[in-house]
Protein backbone atom coordinates (compact mmCIF):
# COMPACT_ATOMS: atom_id res chain seq x y z
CA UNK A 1 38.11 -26.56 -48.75
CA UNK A 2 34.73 -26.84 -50.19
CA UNK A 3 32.06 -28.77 -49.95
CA UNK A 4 32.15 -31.93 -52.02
CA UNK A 5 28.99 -32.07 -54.28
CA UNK A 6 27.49 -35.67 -54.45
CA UNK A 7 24.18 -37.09 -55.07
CA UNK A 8 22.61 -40.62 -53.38
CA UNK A 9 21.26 -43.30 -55.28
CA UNK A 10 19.64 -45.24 -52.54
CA UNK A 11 16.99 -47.83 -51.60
CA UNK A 12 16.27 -47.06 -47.59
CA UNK A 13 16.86 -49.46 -45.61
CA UNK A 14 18.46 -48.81 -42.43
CA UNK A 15 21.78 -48.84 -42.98
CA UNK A 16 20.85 -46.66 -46.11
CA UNK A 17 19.08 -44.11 -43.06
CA UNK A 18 22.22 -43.86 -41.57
CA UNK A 19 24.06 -43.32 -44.51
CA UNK A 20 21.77 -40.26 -45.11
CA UNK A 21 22.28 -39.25 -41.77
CA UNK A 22 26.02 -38.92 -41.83
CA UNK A 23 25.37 -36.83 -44.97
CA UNK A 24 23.18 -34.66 -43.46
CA UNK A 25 25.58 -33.88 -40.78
CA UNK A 26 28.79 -33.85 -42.63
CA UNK A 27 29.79 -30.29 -44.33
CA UNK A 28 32.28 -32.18 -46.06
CA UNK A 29 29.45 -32.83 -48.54
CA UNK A 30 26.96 -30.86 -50.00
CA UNK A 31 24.20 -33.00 -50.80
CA UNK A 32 22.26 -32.09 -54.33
CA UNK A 33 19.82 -34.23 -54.60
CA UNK A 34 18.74 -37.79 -53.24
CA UNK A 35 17.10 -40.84 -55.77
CA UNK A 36 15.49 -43.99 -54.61
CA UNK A 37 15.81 -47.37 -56.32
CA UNK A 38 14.10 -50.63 -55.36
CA UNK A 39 15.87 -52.90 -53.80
CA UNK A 40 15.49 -53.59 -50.10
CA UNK A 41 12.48 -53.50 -50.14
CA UNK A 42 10.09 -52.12 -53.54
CA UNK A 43 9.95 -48.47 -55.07
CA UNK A 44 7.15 -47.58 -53.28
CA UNK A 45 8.59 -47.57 -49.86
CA UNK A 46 11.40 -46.78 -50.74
CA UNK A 47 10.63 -43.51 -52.51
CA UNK A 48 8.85 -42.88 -49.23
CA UNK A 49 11.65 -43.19 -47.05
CA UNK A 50 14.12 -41.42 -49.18
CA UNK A 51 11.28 -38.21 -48.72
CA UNK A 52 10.63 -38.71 -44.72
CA UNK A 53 13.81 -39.23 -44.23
CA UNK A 54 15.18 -35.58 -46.48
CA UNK A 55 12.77 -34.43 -44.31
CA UNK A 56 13.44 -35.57 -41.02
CA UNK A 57 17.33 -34.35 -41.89
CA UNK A 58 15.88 -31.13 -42.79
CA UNK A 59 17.50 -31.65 -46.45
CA UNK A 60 16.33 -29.21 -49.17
CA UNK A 61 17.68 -30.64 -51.81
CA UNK A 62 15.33 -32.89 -54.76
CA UNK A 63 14.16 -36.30 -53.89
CA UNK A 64 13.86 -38.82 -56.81
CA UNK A 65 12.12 -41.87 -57.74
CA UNK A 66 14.00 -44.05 -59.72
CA UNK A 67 13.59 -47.72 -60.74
CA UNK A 68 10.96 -50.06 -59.59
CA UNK A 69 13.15 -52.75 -60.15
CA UNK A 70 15.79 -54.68 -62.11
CA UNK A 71 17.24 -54.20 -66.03
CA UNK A 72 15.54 -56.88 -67.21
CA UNK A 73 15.09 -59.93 -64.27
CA UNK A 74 12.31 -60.76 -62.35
CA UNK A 75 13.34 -63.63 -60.30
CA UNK A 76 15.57 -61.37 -57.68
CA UNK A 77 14.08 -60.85 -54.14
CA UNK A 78 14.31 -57.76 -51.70
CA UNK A 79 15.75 -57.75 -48.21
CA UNK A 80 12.73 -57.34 -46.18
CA UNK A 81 13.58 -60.06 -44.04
CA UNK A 82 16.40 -57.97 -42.70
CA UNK A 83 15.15 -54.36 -43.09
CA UNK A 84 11.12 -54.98 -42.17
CA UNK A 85 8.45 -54.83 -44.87
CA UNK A 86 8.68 -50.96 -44.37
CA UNK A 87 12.31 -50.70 -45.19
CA UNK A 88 13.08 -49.08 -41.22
CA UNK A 89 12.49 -52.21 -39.13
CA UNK A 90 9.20 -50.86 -37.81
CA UNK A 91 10.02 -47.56 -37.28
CA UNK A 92 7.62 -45.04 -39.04
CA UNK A 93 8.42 -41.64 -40.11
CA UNK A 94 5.72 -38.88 -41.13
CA UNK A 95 5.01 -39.02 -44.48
CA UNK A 96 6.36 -36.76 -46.57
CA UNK A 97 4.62 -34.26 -48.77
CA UNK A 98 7.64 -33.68 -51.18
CA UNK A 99 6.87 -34.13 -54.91
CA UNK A 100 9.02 -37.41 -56.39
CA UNK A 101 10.70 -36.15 -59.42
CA UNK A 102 11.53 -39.09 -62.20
CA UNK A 103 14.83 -40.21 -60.75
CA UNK A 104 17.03 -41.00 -63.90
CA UNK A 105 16.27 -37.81 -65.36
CA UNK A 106 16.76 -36.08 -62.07
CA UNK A 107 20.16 -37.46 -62.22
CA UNK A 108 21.16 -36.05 -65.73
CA UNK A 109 20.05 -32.67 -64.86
CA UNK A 110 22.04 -32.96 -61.62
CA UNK A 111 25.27 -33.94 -63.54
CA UNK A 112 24.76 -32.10 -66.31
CA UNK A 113 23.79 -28.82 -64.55
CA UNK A 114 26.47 -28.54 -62.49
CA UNK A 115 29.63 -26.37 -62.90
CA UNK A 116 31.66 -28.56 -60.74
CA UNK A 117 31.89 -32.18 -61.08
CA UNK A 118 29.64 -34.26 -58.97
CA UNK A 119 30.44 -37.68 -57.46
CA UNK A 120 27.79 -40.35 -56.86
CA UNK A 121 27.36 -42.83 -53.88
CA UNK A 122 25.48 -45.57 -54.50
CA UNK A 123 24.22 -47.67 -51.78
CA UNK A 124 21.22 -49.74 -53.46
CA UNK A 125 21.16 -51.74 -56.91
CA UNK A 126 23.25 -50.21 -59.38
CA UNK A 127 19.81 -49.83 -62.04
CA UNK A 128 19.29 -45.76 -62.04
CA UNK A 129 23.24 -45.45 -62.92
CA UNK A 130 23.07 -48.41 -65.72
CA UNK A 131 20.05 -46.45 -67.06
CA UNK A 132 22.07 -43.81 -67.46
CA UNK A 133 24.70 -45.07 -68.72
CA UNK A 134 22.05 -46.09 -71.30
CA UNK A 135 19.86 -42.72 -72.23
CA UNK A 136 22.49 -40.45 -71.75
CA UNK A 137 25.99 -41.78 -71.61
CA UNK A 138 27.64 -38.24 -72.37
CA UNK A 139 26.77 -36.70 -69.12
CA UNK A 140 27.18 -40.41 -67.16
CA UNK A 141 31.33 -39.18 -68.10
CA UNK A 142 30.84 -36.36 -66.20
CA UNK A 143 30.21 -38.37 -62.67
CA UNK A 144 33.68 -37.58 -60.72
CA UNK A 145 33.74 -40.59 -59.32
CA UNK A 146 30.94 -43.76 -58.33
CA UNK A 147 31.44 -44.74 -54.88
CA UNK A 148 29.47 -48.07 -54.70
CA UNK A 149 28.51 -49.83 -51.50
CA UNK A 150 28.71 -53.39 -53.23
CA UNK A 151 30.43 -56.53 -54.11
CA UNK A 152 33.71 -58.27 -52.02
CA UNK A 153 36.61 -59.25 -52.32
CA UNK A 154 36.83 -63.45 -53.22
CA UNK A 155 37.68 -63.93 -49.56
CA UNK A 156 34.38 -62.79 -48.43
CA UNK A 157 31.06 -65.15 -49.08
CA UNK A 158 28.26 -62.78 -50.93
CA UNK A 159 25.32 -61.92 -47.67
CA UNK A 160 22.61 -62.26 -50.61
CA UNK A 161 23.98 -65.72 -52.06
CA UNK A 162 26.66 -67.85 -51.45
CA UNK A 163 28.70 -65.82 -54.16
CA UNK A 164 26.76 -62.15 -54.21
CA UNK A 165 26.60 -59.24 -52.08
CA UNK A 166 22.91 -58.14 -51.84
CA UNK A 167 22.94 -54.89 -54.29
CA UNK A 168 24.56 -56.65 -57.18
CA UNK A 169 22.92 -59.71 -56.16
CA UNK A 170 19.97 -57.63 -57.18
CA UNK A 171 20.88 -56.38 -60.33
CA UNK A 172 23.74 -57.81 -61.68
CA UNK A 173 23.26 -56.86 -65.39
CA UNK A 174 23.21 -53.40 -64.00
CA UNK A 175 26.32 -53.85 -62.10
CA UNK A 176 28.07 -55.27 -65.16
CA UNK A 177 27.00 -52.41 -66.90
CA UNK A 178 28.01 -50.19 -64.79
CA UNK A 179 32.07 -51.28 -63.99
CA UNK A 180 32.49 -51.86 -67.58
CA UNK A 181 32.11 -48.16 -68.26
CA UNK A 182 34.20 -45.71 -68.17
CA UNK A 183 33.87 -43.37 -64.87
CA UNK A 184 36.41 -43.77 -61.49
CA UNK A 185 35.10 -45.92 -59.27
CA UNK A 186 35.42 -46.83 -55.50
CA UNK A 187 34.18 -50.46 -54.82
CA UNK A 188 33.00 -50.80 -50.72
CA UNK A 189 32.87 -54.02 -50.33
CA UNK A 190 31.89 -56.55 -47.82
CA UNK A 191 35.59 -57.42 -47.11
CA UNK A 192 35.77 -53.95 -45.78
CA UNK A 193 32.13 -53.17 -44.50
CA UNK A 194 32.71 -56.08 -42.65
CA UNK A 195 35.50 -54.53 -40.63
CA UNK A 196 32.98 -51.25 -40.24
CA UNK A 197 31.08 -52.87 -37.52
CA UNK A 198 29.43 -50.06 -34.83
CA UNK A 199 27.50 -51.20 -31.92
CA UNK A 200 26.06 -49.19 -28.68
CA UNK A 201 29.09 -48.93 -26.57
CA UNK A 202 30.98 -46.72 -30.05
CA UNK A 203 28.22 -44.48 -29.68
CA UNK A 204 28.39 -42.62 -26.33
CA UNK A 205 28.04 -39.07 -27.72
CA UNK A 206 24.98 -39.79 -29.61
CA UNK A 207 23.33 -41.32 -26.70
CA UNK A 208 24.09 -38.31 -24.09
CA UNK A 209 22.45 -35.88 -26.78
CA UNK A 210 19.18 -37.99 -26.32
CA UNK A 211 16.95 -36.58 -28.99
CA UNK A 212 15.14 -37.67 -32.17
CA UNK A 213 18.06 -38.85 -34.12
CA UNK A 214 19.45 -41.11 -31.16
CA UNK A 215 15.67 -42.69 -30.57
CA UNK A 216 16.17 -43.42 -34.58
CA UNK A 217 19.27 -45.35 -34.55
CA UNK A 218 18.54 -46.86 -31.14
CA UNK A 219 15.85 -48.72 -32.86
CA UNK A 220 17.70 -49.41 -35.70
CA UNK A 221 20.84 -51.23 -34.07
CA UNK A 222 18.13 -53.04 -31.80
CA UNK A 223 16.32 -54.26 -35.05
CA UNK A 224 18.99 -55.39 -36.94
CA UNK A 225 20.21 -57.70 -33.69
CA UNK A 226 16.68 -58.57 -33.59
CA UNK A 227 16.80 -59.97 -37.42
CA UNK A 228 20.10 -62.36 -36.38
CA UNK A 229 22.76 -59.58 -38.21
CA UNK A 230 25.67 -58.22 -36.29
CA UNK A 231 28.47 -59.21 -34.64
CA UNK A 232 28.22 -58.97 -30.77
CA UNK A 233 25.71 -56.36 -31.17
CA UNK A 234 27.26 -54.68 -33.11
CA UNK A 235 25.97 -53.74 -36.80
CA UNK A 236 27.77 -54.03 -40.12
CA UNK A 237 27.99 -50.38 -41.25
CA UNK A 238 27.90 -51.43 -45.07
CA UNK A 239 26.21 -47.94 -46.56
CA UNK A 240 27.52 -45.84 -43.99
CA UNK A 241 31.10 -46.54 -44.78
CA UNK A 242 30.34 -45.99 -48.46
CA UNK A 243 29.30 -42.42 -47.37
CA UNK A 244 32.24 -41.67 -44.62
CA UNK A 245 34.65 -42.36 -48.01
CA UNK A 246 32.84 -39.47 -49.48
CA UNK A 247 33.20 -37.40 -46.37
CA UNK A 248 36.71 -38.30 -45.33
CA UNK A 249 39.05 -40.75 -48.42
CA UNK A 250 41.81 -41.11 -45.81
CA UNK A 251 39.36 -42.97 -43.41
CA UNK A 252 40.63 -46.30 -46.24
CA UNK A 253 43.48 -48.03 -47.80
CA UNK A 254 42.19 -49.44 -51.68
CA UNK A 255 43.86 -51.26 -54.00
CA UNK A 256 43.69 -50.21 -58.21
CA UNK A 257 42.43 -53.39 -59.22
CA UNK A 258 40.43 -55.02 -62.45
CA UNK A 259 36.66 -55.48 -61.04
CA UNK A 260 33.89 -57.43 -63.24
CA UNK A 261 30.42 -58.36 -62.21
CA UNK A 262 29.05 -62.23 -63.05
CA UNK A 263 25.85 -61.86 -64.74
CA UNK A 264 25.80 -65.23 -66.90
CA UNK A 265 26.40 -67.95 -64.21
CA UNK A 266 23.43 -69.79 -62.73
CA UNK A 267 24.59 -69.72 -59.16
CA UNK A 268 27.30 -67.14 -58.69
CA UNK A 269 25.00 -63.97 -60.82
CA UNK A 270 25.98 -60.70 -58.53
CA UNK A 271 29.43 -62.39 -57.76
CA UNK A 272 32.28 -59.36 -57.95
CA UNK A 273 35.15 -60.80 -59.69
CA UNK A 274 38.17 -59.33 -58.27
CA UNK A 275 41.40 -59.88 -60.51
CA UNK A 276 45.07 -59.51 -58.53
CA UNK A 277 46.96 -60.27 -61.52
CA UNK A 278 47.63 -56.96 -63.31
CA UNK A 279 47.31 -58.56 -66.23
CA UNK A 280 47.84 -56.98 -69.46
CA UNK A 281 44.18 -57.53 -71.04
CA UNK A 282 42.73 -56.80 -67.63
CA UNK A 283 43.81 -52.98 -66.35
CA UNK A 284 42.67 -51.70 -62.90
CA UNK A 285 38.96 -50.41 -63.63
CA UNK A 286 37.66 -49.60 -60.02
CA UNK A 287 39.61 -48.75 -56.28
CA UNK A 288 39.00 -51.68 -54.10
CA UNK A 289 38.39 -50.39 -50.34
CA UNK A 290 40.69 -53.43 -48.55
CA UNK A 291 41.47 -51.58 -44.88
CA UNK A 292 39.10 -49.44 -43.13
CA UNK A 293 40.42 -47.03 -40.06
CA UNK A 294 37.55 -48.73 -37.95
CA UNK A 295 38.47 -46.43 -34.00
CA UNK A 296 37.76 -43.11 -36.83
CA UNK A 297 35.26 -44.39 -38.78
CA UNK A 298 33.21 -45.05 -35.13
CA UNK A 299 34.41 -41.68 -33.38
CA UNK A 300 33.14 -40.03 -37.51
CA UNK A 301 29.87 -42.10 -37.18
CA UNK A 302 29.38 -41.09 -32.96
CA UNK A 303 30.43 -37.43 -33.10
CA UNK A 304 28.67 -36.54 -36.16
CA UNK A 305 25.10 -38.13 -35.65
CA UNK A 306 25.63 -36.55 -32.33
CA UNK A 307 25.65 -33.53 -33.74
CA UNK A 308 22.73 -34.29 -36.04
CA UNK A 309 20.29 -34.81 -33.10
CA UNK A 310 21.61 -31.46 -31.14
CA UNK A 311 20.37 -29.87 -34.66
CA UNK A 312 17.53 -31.38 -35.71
CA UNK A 313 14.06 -29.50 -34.83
């Protein structure tokens, strides 16, 4: 089977780095091209990362900076408090020489360039894909499929607001925008990302192999514990799990459900809006992840970034 072709709107972030990681090592998927969006933490940095980090993977592909923030709001905050004011708790990378390419347009020539369709994983705010949606809406149809690390189930409480997961949370007009269109999407939400969690003990393989990429995520799982996130040391794997689905479907169970995005109410803006009802006036729209296969998702995430640092120079 080929390679999957996909591109990664992201705004690194740790979990976002080890996303990219799993990419990097995964010939599952081919990656085309990479764009940053603000969101935990600002453009800048985040643009930054997204290069290091292509780098540090050895990627070749095109690195793109997309938008420095929000449709339209600018009352939302970032998630520096979780991720460090540099967006990798701490941990500095060389800086990257690669030229940043304007990241909306990078993504129409991606799509529209392509002789096989190309899905999209989206594991920041949901503004480059709104945008367009907006500017060029004919080759937005051609996405295969969105898979978007976002949003919950009604069960689960929102980790950016009593009612919001953080990347809707952050845009929600874009989010809105975005599930009311019409393109297949996979919604990872924090009812499953929750169930994703990886701590030290999953990780023996990665560990033995010592090098680079196992210094990396060392710091990053001690970081995260550090910022009062986790479970028992263990991490919340939201944008990795968003990028295993990409790698391996069979690795979750999802539901065809109607999704909509709040972006009206005063304290529930961001909230995913999950309907069960199979109502008439309210067809499935989006593929709600509800089980994850947690003992392969951990042996994916341990053997694969494993392999990653035997590889990297």
């Amino acid at each position: 089977m080929s390679a999957r072709p996909i591109v990664i709107d992201t705004d690194p972030g740790v979990d976002d780095a080890l996303a990219l990681m799993l990419a990097a090592a995964s010939p599952e998927v081919d990656v085309r091209g990479i764009i940053a969006v603000a969101g935990n933490v600002g453009i800048d940095q985040t643009a930054a990362n997204a290069a290091a980090l292509a780098d540090l993977l050895e990627l070749a592909c095109p690195v793109g900076r997309g938008a420095a923030g929000p449709l339209w709001r600018r009352d939302t905050e970032n998630a520096a408090h979780v991720h460090g004011n540099n967006g990798l708790g701490g941990y500095e990378l060389p800086r990257s020489s690669r030229e940043l390419i304007p990241g909306v347009p990078l993504l129409a020539d991606l799509l529209g360039g392509s002789d096989e369709p190309i899905t999209v994983v989206t594991i920041g705010p949901l503004t480059d894909i709104a945008l367009l949606i907006n500017e060029h809406a004919d080759t937005a149809r051609q996405i295969e499929r969105l898979i978007v690390m976002g949003g919950g189930t009604l069960d689960v409480p929102g980790n950016a607001s009593a009612a919001a997961e953080f990347n809707f949370y952050a845009d929600p007009d874009a989010a809105a925008r975005v599930f009311a269109f019409d393109v297949p999407i996979t919604m990872v939400g924090l009812n499953a990302t929750h169930q994703a969690l990886v701590g030290p003990d999953d990780l023996p393989q990665l560990w033995a192999s010592g090098g680079r990429i196992a210094h990396l995520v060392e710091h990053i799982l001690e970081d995260y514990e550090r910022a009062g996130y986790g479970s028992g040391g263990a991490m919340e794997m939201h944008d990795p799990l968003a990028m295993a689905i990409a790698i391996d479907p069979t690795l979750v169970t999802t539901a065809a459900l109607h999704v909509d995005i709040e972006n009206v109410g005063r304290i529930t803006a961001g909230m995913a809006v999950v309907d069960h009802r199979h109502r008439p006036g309210s067809p499935p729209n989006t593929d709600v992840v509800m089980q994850v296969d947690v003992p392969r998702f951990r042996a994916l995430m341990d053997t694969r970034l494993a392999e990653l640092d035997r590889s990297v120079g």
